[in-house]
N, C-alpha and C. Protein backbone atom coordinates (compact mmCIF):
# COMPACT_ATOMS: atom_id res chain seq x y z
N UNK A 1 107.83 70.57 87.28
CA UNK A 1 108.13 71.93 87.74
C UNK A 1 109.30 71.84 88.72
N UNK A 2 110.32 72.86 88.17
CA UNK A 2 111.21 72.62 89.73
C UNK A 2 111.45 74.37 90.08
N UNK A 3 111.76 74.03 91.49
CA UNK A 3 112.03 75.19 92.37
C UNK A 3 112.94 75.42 93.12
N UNK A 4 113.39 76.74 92.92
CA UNK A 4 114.59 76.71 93.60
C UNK A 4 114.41 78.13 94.91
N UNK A 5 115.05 78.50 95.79
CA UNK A 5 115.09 79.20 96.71
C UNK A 5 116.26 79.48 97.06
N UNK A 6 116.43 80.76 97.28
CA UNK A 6 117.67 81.38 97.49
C UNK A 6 117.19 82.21 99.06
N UNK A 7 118.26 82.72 100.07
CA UNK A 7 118.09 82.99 100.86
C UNK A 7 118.83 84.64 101.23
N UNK A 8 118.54 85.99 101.62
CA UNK A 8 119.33 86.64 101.74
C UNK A 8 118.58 87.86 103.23
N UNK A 9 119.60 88.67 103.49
CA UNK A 9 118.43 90.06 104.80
C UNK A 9 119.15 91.08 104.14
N UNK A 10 118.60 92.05 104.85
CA UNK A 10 118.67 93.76 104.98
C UNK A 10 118.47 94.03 106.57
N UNK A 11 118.46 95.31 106.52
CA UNK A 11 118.33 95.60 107.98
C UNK A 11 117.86 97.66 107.27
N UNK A 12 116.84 97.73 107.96
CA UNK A 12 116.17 99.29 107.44
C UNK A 12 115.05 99.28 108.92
N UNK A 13 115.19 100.72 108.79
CA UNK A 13 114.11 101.50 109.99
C UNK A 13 113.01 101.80 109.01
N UNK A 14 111.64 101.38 109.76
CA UNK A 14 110.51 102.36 108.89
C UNK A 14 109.53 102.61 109.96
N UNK A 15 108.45 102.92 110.17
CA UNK A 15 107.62 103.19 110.42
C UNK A 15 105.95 103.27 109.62
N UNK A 16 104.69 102.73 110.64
CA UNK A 16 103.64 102.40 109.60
C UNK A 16 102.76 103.89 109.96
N UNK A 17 102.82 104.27 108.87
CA UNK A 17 102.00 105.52 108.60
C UNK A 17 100.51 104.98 109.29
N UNK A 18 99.50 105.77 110.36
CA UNK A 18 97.70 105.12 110.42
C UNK A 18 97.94 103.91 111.33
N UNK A 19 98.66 103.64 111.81
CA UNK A 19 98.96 102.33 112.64
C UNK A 19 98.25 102.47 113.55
N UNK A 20 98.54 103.10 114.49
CA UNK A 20 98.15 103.40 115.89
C UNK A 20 98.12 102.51 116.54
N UNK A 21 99.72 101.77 116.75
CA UNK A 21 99.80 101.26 117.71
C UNK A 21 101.63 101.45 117.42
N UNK A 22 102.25 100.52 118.48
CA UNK A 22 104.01 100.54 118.58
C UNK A 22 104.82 100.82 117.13
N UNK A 23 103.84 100.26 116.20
CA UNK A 23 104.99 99.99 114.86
C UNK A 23 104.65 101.27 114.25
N UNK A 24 103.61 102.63 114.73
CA UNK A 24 103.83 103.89 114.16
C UNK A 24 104.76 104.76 114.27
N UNK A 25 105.73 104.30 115.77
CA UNK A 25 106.71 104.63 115.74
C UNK A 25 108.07 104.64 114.79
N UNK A 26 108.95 105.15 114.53
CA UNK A 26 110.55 104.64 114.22
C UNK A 26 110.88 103.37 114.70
N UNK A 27 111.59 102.08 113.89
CA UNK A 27 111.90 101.89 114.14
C UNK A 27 112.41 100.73 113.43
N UNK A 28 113.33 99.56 113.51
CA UNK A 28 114.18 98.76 112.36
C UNK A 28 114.36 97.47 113.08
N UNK A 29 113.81 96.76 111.59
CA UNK A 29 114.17 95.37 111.72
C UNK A 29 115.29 94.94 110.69
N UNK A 30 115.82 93.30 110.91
CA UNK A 30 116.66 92.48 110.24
C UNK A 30 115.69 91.90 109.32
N UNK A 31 115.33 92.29 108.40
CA UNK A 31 114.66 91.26 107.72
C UNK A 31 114.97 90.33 106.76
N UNK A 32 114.85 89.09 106.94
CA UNK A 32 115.32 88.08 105.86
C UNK A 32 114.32 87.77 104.80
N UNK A 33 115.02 87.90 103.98
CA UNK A 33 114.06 87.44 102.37
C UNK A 33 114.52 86.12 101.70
N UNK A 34 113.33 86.03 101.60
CA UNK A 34 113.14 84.25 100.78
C UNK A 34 112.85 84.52 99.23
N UNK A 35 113.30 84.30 98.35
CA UNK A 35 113.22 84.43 97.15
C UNK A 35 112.72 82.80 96.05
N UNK A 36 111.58 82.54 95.69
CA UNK A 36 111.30 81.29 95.47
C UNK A 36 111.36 81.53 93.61
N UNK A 37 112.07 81.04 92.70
CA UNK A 37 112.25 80.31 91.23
C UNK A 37 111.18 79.34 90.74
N UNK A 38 110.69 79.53 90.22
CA UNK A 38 109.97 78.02 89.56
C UNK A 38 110.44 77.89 87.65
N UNK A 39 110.52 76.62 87.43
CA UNK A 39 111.18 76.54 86.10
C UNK A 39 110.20 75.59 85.93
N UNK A 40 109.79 75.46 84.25
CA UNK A 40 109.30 74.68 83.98
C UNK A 40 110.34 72.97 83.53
N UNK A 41 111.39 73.50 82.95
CA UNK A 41 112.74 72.46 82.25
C UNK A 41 113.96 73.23 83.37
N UNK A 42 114.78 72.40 82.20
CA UNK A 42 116.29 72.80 82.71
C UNK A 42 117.14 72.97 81.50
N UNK A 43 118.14 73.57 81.89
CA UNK A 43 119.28 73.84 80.46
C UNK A 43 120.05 72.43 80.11
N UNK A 44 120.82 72.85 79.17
CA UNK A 44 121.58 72.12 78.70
C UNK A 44 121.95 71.08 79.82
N UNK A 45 122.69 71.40 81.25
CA UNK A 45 123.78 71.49 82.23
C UNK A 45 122.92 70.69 83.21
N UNK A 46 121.49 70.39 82.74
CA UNK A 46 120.50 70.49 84.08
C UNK A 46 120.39 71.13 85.14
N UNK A 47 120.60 72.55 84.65
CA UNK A 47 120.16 73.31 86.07
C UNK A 47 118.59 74.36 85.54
N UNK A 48 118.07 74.42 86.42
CA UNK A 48 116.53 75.71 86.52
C UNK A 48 117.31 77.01 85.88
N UNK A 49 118.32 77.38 86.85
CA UNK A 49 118.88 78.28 86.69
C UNK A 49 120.33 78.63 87.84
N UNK A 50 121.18 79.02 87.79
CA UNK A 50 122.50 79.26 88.70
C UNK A 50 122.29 79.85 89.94
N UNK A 51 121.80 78.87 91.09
CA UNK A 51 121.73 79.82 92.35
C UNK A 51 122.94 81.05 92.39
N UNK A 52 123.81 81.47 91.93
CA UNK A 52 124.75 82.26 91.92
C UNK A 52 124.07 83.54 91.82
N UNK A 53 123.40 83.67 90.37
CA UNK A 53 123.04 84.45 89.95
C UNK A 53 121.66 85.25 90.55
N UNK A 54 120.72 84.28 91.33
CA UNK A 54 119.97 84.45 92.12
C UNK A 54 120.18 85.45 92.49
N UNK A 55 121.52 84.51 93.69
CA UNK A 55 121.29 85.67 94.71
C UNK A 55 121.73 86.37 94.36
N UNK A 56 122.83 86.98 93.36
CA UNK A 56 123.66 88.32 93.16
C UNK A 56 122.35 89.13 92.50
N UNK A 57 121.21 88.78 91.78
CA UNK A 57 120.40 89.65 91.64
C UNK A 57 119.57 89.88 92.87
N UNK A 58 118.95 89.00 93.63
CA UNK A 58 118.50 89.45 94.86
C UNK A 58 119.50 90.48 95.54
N UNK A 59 120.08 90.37 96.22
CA UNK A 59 121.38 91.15 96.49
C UNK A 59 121.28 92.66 95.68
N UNK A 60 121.46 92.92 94.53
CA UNK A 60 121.34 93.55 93.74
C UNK A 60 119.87 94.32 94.38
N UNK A 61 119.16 94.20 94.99
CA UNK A 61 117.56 94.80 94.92
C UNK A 61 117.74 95.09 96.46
N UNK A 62 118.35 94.03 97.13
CA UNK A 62 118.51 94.68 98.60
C UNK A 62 119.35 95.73 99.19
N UNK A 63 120.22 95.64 98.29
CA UNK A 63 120.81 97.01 98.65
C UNK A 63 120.20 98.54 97.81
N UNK A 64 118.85 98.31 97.61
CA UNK A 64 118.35 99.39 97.10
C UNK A 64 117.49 99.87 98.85
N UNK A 65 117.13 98.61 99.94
CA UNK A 65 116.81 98.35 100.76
C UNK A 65 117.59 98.83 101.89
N UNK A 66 119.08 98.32 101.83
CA UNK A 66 119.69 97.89 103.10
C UNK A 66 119.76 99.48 103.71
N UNK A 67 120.03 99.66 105.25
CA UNK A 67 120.37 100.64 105.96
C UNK A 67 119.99 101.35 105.79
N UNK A 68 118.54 101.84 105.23
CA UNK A 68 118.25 102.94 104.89
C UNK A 68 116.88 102.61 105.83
N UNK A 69 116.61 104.52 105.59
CA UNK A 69 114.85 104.20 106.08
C UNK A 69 114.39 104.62 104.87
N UNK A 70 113.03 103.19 104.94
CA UNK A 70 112.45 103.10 104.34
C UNK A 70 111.16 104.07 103.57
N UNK A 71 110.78 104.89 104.58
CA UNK A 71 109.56 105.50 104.34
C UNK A 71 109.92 106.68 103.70
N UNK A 72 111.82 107.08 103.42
CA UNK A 72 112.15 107.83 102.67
C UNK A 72 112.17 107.81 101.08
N UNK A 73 112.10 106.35 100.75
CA UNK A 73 112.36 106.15 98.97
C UNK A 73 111.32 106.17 98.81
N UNK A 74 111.78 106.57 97.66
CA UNK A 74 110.35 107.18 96.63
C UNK A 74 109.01 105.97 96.56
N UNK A 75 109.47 104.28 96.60
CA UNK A 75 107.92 103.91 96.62
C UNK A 75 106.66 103.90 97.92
N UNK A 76 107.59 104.20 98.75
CA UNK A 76 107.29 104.28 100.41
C UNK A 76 106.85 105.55 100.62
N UNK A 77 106.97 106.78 99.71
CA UNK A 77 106.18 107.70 100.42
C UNK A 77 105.35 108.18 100.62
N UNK A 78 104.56 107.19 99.75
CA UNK A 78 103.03 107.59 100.31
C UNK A 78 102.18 106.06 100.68
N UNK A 79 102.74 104.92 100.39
CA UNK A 79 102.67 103.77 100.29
C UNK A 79 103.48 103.37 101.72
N UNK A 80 102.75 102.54 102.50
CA UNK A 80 103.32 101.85 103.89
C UNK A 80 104.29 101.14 103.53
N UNK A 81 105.64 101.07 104.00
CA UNK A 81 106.81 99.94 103.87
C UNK A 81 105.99 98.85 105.15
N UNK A 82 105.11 98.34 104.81
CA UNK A 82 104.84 97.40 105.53
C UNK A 82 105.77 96.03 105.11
N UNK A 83 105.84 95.07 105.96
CA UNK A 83 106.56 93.61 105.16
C UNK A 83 106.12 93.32 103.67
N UNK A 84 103.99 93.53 103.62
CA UNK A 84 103.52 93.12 102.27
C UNK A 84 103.72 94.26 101.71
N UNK A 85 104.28 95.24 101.61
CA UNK A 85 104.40 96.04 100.07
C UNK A 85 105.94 95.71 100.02
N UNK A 86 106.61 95.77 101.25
CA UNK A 86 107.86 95.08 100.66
C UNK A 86 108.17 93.69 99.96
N UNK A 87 107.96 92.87 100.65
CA UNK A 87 107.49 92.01 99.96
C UNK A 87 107.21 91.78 97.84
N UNK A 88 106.26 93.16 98.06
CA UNK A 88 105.72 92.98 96.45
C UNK A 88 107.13 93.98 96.06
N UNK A 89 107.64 95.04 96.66
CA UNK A 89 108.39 95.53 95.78
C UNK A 89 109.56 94.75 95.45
N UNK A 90 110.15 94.17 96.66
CA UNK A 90 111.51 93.48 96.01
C UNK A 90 110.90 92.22 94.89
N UNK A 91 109.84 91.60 94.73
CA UNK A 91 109.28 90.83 93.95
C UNK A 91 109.30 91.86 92.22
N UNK A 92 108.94 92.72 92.39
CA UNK A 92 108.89 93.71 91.14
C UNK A 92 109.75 93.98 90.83
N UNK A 93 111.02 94.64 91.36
CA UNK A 93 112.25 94.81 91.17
C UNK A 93 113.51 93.52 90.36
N UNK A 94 113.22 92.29 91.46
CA UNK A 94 113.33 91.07 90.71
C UNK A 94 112.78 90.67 89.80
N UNK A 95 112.08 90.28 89.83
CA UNK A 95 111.22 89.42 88.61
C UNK A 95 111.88 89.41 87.41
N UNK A 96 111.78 90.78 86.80
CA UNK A 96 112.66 91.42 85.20
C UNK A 96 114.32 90.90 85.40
N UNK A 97 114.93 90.37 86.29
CA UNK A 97 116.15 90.09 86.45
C UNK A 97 116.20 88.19 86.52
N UNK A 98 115.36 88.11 86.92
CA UNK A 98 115.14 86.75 87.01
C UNK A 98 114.96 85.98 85.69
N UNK A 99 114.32 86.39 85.17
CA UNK A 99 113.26 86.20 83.48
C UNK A 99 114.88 86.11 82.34
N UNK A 100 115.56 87.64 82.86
CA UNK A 100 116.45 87.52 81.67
C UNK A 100 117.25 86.68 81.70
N UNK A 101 117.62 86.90 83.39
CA UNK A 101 119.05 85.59 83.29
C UNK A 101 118.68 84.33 83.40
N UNK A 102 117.80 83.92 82.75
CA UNK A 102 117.69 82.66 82.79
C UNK A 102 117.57 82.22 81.05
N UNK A 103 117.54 83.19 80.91
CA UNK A 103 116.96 83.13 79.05
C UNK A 103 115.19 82.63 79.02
N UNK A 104 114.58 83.13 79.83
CA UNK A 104 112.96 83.44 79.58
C UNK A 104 112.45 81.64 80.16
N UNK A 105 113.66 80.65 80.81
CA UNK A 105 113.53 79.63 81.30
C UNK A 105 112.79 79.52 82.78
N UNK A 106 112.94 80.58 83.17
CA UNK A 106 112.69 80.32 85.03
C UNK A 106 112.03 81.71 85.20
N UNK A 107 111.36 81.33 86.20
CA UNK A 107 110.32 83.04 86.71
C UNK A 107 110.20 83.03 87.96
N UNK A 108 110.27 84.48 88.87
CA UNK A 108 110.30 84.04 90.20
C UNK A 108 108.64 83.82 90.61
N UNK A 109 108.81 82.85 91.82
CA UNK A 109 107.22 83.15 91.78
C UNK A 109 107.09 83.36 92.97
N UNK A 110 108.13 83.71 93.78
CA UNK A 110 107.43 84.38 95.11
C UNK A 110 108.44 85.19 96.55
N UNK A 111 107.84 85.55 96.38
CA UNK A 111 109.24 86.43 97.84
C UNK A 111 108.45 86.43 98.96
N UNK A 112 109.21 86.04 100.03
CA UNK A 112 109.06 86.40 101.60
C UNK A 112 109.95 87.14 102.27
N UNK A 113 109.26 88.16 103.00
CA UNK A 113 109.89 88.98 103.87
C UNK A 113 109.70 88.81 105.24
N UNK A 114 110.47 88.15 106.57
CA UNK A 114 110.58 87.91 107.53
C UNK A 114 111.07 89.20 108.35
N UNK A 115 110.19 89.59 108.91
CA UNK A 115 110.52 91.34 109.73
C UNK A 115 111.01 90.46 110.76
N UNK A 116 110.94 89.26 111.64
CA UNK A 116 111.15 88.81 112.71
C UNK A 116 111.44 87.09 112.51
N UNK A 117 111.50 86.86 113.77
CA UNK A 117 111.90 84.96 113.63
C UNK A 117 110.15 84.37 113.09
N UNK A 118 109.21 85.09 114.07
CA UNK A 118 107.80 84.35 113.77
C UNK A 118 107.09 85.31 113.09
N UNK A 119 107.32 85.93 111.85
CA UNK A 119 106.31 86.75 111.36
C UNK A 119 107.12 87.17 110.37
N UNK A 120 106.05 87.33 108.78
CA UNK A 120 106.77 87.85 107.33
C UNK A 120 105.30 87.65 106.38
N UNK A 121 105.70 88.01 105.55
CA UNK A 121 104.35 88.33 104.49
C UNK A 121 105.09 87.65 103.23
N UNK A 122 104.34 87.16 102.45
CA UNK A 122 104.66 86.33 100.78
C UNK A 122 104.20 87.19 99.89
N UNK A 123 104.63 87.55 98.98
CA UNK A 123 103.65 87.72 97.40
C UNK A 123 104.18 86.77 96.30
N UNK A 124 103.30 86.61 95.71
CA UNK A 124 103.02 85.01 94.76
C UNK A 124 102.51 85.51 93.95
N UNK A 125 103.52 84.91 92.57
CA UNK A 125 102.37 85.04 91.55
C UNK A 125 102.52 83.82 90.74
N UNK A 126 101.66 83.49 90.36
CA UNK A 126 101.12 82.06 89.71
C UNK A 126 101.59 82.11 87.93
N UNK A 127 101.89 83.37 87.79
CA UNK A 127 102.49 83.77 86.25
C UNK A 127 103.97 82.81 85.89
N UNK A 128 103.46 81.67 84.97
CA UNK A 128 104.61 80.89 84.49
C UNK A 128 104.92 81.85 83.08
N UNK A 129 104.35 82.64 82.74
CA UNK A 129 104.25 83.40 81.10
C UNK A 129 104.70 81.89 80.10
């Protein structure tokens, strides 16, 4: 099995709907996302797949993210932009981008979202298809 990781941030204001505490307020973090690949082989070239392409599709999903507030797009409005639903959405958004450009070789299997230096949420999925 090999794995690859690509690295990229955003920066968005949200607020947690039911919190009741500081983070029910407004307000915005830098968050960095970890984007994790797992391949079972490699191509022709020996690669999993083209960190290039990674990130230009990660990239591609964060600026559906960047500078905005969050609790305004449509999956956030009734749903908490917490780190873990972010987390799962940029994972959902990717995934289908990942799969193709690789030619059905590589699948992502996990994203982290870092709201801060010591704190971020993972979603994983164990799906090699």
């Amino acid at each position: 099995m090999y794995e690859l990781k690509v690295t990229s941030h955003f920066a968005a204001a949200h607020n947690l709907r039911e919190f009741y505490g500081r983070c029910e307020n407004l307000h915005g973090h830098n968050w960095f996302v970890e984007a994790v690949v797992r391949a079972k082989g490699l191509d022709d070239i020996g690669l999993a797949m083209d960190f290039g392409v990674v990130k230009k599709r990660l990239n591609e999903v964060l600026d559906e993210l960047d500078h905005k507030y969050l609790n305004e797009l449509g999956e956030f409005k009734v749903k908490n932009p917490s780190s873990e639903n972010i987390a799962r959405f940029i994972f959902d958004r990717l995934a289908p981008l990942i799969a193709g450009g690789s030619g059905g070789r590589a699948r992502l299997h996990s994203v982290s979202a870092w709201e801060s230096d010591n704190a971020c949420a993972r979603y994983v999925s164990d799906d090699l298809g």
